[in-house]
C-alpha atoms as a PDB file:
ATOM      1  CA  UNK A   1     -22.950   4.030   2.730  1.00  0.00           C
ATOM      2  CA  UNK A   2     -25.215   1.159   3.743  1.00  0.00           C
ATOM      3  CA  UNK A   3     -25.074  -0.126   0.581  1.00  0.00           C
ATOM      4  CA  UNK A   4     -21.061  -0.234   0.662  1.00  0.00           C
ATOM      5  CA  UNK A   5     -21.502  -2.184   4.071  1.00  0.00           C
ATOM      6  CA  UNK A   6     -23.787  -4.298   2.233  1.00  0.00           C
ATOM      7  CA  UNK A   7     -21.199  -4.992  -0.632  1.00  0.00           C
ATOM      8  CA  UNK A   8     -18.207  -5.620   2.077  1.00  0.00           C
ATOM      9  CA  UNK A   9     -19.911  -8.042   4.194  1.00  0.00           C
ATOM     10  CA  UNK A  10     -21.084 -10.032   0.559  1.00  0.00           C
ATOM     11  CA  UNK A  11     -17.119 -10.133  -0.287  1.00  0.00           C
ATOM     12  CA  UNK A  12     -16.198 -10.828   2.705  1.00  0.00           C
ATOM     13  CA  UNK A  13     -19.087 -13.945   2.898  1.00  0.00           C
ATOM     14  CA  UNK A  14     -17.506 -14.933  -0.410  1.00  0.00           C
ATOM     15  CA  UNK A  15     -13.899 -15.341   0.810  1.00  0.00           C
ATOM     16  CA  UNK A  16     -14.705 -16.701   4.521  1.00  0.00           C
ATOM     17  CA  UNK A  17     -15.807 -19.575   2.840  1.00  0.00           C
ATOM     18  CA  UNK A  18     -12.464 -20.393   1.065  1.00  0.00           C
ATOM     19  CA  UNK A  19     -10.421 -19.624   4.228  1.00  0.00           C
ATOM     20  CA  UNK A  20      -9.479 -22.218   7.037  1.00  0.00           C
ATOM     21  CA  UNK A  21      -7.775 -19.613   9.290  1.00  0.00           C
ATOM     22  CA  UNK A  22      -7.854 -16.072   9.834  1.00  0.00           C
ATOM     23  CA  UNK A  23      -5.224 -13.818   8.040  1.00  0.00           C
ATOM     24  CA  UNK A  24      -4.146 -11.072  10.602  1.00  0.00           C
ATOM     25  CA  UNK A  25      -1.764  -9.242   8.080  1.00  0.00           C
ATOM     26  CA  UNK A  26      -2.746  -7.849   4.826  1.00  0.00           C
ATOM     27  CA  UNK A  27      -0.487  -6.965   2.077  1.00  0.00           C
ATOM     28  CA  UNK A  28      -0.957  -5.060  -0.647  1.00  0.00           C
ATOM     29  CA  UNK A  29       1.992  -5.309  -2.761  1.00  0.00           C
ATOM     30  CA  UNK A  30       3.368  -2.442  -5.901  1.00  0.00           C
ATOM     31  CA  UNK A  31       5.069  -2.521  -8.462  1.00  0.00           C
ATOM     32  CA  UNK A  32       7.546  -5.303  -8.864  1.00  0.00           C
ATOM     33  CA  UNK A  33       6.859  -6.842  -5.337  1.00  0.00           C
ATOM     34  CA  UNK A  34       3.699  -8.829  -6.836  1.00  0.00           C
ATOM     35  CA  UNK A  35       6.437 -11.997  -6.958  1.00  0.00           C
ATOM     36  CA  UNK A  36       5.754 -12.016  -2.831  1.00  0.00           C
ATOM     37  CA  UNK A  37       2.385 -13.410  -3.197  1.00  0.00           C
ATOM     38  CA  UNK A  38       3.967 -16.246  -4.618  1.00  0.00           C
ATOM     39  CA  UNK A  39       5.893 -17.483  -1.913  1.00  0.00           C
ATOM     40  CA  UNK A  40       2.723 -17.629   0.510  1.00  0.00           C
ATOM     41  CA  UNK A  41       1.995 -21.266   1.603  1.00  0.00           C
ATOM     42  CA  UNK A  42      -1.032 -23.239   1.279  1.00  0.00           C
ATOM     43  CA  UNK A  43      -2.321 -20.517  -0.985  1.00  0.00           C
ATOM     44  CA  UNK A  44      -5.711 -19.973  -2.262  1.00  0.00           C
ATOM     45  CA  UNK A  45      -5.557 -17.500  -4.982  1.00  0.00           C
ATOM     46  CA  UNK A  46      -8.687 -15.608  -6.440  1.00  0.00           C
ATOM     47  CA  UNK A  47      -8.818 -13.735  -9.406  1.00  0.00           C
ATOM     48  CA  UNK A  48     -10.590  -9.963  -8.365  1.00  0.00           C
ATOM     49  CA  UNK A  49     -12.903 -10.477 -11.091  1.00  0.00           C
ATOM     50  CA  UNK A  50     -14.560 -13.449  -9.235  1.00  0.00           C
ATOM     51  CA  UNK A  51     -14.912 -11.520  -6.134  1.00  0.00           C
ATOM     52  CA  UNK A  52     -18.138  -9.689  -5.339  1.00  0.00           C
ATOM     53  CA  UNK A  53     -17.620  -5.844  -5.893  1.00  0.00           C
ATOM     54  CA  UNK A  54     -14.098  -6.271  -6.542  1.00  0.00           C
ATOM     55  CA  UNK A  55     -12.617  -3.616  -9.023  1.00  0.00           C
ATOM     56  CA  UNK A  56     -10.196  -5.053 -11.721  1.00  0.00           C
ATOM     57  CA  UNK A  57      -6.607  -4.147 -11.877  1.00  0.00           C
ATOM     58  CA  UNK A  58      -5.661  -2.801 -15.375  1.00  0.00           C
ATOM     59  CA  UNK A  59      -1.631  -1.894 -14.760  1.00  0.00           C
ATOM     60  CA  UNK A  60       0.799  -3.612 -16.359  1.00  0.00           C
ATOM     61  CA  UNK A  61       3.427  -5.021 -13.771  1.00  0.00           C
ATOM     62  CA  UNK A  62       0.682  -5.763 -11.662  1.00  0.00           C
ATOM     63  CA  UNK A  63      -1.417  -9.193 -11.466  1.00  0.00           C
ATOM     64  CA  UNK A  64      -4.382  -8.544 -10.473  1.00  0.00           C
ATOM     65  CA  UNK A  65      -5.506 -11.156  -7.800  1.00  0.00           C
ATOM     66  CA  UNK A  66      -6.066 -12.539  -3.636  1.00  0.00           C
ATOM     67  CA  UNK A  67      -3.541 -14.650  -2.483  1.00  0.00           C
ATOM     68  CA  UNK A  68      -4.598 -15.996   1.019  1.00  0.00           C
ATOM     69  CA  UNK A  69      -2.540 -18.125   3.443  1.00  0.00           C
ATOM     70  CA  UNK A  70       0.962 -18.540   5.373  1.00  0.00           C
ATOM     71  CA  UNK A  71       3.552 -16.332   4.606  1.00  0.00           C
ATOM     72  CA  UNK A  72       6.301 -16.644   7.207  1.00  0.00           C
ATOM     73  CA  UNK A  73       3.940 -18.668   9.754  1.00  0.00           C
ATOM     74  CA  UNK A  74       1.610 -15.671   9.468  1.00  0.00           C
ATOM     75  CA  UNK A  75      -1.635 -15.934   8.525  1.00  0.00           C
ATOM     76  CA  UNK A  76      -2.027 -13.489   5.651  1.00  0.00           C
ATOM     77  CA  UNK A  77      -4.188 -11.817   2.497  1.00  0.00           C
ATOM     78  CA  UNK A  78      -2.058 -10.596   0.054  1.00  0.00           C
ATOM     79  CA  UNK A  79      -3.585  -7.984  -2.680  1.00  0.00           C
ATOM     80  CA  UNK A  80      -1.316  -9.349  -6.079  1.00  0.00           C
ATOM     81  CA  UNK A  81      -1.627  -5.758  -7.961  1.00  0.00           C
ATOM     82  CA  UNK A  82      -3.794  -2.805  -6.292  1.00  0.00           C
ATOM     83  CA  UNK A  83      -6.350  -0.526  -7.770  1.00  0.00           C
ATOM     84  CA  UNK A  84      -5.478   3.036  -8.627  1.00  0.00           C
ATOM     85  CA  UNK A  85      -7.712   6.062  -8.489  1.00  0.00           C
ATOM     86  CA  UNK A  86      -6.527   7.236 -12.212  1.00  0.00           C
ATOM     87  CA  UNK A  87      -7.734   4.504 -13.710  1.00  0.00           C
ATOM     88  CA  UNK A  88     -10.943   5.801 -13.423  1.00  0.00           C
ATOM     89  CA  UNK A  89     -11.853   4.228 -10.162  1.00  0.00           C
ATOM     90  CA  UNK A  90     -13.729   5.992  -7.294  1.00  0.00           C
ATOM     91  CA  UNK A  91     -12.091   6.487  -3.794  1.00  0.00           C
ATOM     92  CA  UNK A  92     -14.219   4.224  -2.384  1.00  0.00           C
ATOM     93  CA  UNK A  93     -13.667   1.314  -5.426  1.00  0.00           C
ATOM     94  CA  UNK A  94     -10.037   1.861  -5.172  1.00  0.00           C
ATOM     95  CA  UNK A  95     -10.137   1.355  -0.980  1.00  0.00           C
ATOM     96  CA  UNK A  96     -12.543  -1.182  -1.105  1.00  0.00           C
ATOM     97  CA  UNK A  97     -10.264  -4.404  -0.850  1.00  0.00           C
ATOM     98  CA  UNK A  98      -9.213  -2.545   2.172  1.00  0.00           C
ATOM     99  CA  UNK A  99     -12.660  -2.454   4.093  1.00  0.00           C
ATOM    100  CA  UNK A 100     -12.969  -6.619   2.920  1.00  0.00           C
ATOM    101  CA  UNK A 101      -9.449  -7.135   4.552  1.00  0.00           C
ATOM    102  CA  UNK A 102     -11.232  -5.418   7.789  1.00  0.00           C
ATOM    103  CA  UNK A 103     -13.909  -7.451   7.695  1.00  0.00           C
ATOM    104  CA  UNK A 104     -11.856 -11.078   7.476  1.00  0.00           C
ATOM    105  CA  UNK A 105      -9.912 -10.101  10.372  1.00  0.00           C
ATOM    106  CA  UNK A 106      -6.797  -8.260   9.588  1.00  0.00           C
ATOM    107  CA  UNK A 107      -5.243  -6.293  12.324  1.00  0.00           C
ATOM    108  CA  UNK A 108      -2.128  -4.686  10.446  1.00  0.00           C
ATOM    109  CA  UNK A 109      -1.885  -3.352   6.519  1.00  0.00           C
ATOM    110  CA  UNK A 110       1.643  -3.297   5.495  1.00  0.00           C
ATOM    111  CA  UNK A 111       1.466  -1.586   2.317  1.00  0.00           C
ATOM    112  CA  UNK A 112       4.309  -1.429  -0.236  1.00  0.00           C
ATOM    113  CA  UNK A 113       4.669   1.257  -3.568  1.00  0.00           C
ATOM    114  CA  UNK A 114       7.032   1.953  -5.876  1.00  0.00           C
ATOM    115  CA  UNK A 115       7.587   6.047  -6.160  1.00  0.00           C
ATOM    116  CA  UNK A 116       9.769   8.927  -6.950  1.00  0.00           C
ATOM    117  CA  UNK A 117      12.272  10.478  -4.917  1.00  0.00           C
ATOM    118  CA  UNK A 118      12.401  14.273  -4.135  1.00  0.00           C
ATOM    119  CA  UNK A 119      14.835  14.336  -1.095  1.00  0.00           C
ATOM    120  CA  UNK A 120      18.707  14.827  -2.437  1.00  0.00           C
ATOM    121  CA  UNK A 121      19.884  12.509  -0.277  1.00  0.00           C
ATOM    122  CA  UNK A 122      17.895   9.710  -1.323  1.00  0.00           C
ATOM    123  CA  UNK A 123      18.983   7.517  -4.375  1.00  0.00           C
ATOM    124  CA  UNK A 124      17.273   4.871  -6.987  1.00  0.00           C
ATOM    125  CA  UNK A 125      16.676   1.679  -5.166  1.00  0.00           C
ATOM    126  CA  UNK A 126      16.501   2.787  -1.612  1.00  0.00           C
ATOM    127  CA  UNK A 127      13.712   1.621   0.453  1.00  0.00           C
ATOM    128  CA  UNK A 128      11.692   3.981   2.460  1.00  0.00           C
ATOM    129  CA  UNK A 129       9.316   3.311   5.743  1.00  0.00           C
ATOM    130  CA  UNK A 130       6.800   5.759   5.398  1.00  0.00           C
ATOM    131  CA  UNK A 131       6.894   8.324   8.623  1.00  0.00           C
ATOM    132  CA  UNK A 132       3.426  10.076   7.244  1.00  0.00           C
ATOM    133  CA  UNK A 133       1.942  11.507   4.258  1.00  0.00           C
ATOM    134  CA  UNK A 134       0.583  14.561   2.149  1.00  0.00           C
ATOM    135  CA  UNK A 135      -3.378  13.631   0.544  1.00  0.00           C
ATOM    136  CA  UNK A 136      -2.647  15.812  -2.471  1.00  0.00           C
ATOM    137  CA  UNK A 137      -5.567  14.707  -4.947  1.00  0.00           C
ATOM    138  CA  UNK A 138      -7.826  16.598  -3.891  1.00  0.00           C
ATOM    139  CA  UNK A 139     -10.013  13.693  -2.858  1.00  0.00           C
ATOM    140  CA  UNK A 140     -10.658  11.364   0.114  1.00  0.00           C
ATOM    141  CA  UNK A 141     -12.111   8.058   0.240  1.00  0.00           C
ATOM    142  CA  UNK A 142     -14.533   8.709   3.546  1.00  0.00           C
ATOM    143  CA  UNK A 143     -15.741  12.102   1.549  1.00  0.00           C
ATOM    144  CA  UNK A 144     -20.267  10.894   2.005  1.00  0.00           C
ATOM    145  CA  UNK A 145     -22.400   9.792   4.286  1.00  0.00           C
ATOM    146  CA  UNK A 146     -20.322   7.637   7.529  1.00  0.00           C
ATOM    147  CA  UNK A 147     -21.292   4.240   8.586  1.00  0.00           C
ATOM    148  CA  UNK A 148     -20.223   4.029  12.051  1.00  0.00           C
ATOM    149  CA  UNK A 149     -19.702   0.610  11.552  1.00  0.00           C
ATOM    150  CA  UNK A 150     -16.907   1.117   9.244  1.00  0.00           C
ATOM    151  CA  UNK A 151     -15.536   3.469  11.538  1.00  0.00           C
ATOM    152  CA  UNK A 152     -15.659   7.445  12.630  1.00  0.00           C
ATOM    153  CA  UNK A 153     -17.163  10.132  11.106  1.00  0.00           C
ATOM    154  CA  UNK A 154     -13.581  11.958  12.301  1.00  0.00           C
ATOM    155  CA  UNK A 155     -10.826   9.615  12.219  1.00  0.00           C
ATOM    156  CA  UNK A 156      -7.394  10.827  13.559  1.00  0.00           C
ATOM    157  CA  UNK A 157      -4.728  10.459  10.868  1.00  0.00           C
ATOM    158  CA  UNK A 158      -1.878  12.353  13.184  1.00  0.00           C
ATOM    159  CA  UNK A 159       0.010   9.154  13.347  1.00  0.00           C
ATOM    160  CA  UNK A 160      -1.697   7.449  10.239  1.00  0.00           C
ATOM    161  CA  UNK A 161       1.394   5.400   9.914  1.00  0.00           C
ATOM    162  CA  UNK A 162       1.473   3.474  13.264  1.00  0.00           C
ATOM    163  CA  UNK A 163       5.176   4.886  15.006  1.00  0.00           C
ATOM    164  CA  UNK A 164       5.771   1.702  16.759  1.00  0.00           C
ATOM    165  CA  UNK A 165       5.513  -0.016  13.374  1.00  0.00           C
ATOM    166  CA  UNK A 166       7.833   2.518  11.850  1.00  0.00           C
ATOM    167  CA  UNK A 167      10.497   2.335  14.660  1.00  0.00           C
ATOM    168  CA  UNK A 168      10.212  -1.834  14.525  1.00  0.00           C
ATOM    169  CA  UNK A 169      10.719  -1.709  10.342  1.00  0.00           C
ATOM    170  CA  UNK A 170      14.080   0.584  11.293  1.00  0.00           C
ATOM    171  CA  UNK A 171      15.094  -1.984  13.669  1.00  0.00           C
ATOM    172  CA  UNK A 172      14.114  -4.699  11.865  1.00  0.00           C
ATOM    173  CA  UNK A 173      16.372  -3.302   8.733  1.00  0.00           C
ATOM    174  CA  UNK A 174      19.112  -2.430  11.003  1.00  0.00           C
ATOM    175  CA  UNK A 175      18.911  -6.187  12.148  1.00  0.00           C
ATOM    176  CA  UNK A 176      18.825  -7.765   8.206  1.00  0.00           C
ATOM    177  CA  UNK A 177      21.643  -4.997   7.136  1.00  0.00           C
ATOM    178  CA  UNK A 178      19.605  -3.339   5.226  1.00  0.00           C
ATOM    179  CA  UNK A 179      19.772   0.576   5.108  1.00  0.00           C
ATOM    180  CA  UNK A 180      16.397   2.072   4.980  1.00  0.00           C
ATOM    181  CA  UNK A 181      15.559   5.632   4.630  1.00  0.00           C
ATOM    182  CA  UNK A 182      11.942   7.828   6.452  1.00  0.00           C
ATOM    183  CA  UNK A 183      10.388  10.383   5.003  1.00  0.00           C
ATOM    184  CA  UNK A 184       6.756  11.566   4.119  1.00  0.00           C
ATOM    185  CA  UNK A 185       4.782  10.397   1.157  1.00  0.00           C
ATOM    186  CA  UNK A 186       3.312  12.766  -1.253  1.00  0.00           C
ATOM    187  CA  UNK A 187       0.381  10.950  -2.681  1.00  0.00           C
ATOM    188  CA  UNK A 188      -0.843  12.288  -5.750  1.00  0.00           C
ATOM    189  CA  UNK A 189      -3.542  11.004  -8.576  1.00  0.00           C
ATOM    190  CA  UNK A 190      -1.664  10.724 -11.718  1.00  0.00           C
ATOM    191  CA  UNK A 191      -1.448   9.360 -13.980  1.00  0.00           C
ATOM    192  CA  UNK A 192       1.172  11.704 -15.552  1.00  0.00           C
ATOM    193  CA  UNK A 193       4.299  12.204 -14.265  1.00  0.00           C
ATOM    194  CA  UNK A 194       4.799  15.067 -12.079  1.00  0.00           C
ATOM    195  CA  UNK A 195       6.228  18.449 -13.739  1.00  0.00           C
ATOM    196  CA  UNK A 196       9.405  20.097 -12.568  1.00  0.00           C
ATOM    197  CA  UNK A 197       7.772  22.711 -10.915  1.00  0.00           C
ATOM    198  CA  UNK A 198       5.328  20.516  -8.732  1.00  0.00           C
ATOM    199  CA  UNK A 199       8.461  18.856  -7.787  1.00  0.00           C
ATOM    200  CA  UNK A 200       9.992  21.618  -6.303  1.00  0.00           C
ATOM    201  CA  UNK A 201       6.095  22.148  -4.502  1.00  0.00           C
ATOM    202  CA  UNK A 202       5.923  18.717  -3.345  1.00  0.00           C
ATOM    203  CA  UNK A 203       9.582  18.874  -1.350  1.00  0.00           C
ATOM    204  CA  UNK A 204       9.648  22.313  -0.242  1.00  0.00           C
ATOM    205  CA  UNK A 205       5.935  21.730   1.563  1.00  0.00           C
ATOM    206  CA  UNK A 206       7.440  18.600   2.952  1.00  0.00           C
ATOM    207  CA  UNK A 207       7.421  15.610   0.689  1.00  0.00           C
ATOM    208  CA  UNK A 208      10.283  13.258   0.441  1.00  0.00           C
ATOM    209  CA  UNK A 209       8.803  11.046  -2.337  1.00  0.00           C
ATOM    210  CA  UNK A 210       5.415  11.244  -4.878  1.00  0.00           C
ATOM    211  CA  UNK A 211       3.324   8.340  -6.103  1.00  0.00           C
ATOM    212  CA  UNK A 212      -0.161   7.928  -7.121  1.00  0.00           C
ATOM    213  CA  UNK A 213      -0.954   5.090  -4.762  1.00  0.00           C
ATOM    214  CA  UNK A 214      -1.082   4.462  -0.547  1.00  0.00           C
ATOM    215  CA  UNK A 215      -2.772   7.466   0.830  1.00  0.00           C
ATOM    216  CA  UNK A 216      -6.174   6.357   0.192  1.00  0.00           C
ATOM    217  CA  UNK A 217      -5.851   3.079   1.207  1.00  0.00           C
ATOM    218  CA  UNK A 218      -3.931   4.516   4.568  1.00  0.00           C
ATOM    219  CA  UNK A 219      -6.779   6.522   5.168  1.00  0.00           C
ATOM    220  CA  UNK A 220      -9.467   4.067   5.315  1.00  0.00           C
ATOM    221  CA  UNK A 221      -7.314   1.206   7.107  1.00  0.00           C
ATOM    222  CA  UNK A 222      -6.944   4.392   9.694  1.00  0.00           C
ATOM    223  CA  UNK A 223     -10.272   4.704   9.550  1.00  0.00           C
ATOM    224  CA  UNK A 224     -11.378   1.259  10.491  1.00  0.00           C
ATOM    225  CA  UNK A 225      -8.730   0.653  13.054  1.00  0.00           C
ATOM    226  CA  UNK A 226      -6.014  -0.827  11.518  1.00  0.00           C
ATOM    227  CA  UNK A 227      -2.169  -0.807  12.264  1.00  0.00           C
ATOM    228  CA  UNK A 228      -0.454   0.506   9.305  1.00  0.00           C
ATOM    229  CA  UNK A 229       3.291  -0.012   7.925  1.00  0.00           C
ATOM    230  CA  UNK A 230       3.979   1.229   4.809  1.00  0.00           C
ATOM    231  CA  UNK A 231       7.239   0.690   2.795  1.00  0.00           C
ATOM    232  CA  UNK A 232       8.772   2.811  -0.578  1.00  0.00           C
ATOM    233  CA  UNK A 233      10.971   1.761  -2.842  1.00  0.00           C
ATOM    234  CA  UNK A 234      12.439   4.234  -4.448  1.00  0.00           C
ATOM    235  CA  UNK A 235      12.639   3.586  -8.181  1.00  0.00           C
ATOM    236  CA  UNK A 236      13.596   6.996 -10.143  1.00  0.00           C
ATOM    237  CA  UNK A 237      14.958  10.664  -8.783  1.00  0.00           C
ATOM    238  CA  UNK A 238      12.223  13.308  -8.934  1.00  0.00           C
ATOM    239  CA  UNK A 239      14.211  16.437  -8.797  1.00  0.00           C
ATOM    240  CA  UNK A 240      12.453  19.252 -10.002  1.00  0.00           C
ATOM    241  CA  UNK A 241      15.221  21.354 -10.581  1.00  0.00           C
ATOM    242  CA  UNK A 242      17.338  18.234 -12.701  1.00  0.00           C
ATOM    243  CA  UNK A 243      14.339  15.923 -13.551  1.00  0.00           C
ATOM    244  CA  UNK A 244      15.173  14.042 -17.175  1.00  0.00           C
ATOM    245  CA  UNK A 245      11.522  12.389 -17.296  1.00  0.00           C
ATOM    246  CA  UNK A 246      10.853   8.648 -16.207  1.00  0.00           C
ATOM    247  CA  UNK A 247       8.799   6.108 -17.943  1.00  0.00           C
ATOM    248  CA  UNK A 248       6.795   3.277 -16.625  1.00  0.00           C
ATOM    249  CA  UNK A 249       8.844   0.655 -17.955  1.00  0.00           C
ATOM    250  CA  UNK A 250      12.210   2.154 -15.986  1.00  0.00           C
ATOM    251  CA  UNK A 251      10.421   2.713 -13.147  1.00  0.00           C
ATOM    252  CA  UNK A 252       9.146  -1.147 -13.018  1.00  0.00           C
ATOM    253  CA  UNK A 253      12.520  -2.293 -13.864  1.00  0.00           C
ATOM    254  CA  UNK A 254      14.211  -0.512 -10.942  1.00  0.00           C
ATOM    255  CA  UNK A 255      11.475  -1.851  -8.795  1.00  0.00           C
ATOM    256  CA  UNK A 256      12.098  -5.295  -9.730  1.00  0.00           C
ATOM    257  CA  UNK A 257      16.051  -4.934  -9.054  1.00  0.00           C
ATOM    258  CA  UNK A 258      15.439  -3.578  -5.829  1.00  0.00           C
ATOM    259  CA  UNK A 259      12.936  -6.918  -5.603  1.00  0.00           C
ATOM    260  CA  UNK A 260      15.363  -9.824  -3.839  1.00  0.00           C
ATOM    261  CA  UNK A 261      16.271  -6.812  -0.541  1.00  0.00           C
ATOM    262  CA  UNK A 262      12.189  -5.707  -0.677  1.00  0.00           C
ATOM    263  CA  UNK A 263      10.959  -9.139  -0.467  1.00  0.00           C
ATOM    264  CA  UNK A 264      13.457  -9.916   1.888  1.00  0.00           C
ATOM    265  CA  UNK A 265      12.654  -7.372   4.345  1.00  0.00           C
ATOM    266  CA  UNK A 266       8.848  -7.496   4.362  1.00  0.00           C
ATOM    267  CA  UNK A 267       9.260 -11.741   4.762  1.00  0.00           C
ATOM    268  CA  UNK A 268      11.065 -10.412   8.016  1.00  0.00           C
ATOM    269  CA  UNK A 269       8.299  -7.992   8.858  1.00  0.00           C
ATOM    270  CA  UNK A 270       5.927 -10.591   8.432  1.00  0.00           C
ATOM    271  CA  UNK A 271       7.867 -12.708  10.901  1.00  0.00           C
ATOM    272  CA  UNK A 272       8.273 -10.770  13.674  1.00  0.00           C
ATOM    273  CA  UNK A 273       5.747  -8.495  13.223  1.00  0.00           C
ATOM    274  CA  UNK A 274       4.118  -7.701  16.473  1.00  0.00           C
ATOM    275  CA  UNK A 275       0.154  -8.402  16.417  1.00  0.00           C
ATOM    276  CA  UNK A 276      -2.709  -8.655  19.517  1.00  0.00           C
END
């Protein structure tokens, strides 16, 4: 674990020289959202491959680089394409931009996915704030020794996703127009595509959508004291008992219809986003 802290503080060295202010929001943006990054201001933008320790993205749809500057008037790091545990990444590689964002000074993740939707009442192209989540990997990023720097050996993760954060993303939606469903997030590893009858197991222990990203990084923002927000959008039906199958391509093209309302709703979160 010292080693990791080692590795964090060199990234972190690495990008404090390239930054002129302090970004208090971090973003790390899903499928079809990656477009965001592009409308921060006085943006530096670093390839992960030039960072120290950085993994390397390998997901189509997803771009693989920092952005770092003024999004709204906000001070912000935005994560252009995130790491995924099924690409053969450890829990720690795949949370590690998270721990760097830490260490440069952000005070709130608001982390975005695309996923599939279990609850009936939900429909392609809604957009969900995240109320809480189910680890189902099987894994967990803080699993080895605890740095106490990082944070706890025993982090609380009863309200992982920070309620006053939740209720301020319904009222900021509510404000834009914009109808937003809340439900629980069933974080799994992929990379298949859930069968029908894990479906069914998913909703009936109390998931309202799957995806294969979010929980880890949740977990270790948590961890290290970080306000979270979290945001779905909801790109396919995951029905067990009707599922017709789903393919990456569909699921990034629903995403990126969805794009104009997502974008404009986390540009408004960014706004008025309340920070210390």
């Amino acid at each position: 674990m010292e080693q990791l802290l080692a590795k964090i503080k060199e990234s972190a060295a690495y990008l404090n020289e390239k930054l002129t202010t302090t970004p208090k929001i971090g973003l790390i943006l899903g499928s079809g959202l990656g477009e965001l990054a592009d409308e921060i201001e006085d943006a530096v933008k670093i390839p992960y491959g030039d960072i120290p320790h950085f993994p390397v993205s390998t997901v189509e749809g997803h771009a693989g680089q920092l952005v770092i500057g003024s999004l709204q008037g906000k001070p912000v790091v935005a994560m252009q394409g995130r790491f995924h545990y099924y690409e053969g990444y450890s829990m720690q590689e795949v949370t590690f931009p998270v721990r760097v964002m830490k260490q440069i000074g952000v005070e709130l993740l608001l982390v975005t996915n695309a996923c599939g939707g279990m609850n009936k009442a939900f429909a392609p192209g809604d957009l969900m704030v995240i109320t809480d989540h189910l680890n189902m990997t099987g894994e967990n990023p803080l699993i080895g020794p605890n740095e106490e720097e990082l944070g706890p050996r025993f982090p609380d993760m009863s309200h992982a996703y920070t309620p006053e954060l939740v209720q301020f993303a319904l009222e900021t939606g509510k404000k834009l127009g914009i109808s937003l469903q809340q439900g629980v997030y069933a974080g799994v590893t992929g990379p298949t595509y859930m069968s029908g009858a894990e479906l069914v197991m998913l909703r009936n222990v109390g998931g309202d959508v799957v995806g294969m990203s979010t929980v880890p990084e949740v977990i270790v923002a948590r961890h290290a004291g970080m306000k979270v927000l979290g945001i779905s959008c909801i790109t396919d039906m995951a029905i067990g008992e009707e599922i017709q199958g789903i393919t990456h391509e569909e699921v990034v093209a629903v995403a990126n219809r969805t794009k104009p309302v997502f974008i404009t709703l986390v540009k408004e979160l960014v706004a008025t986003a309340p920070l210390s």
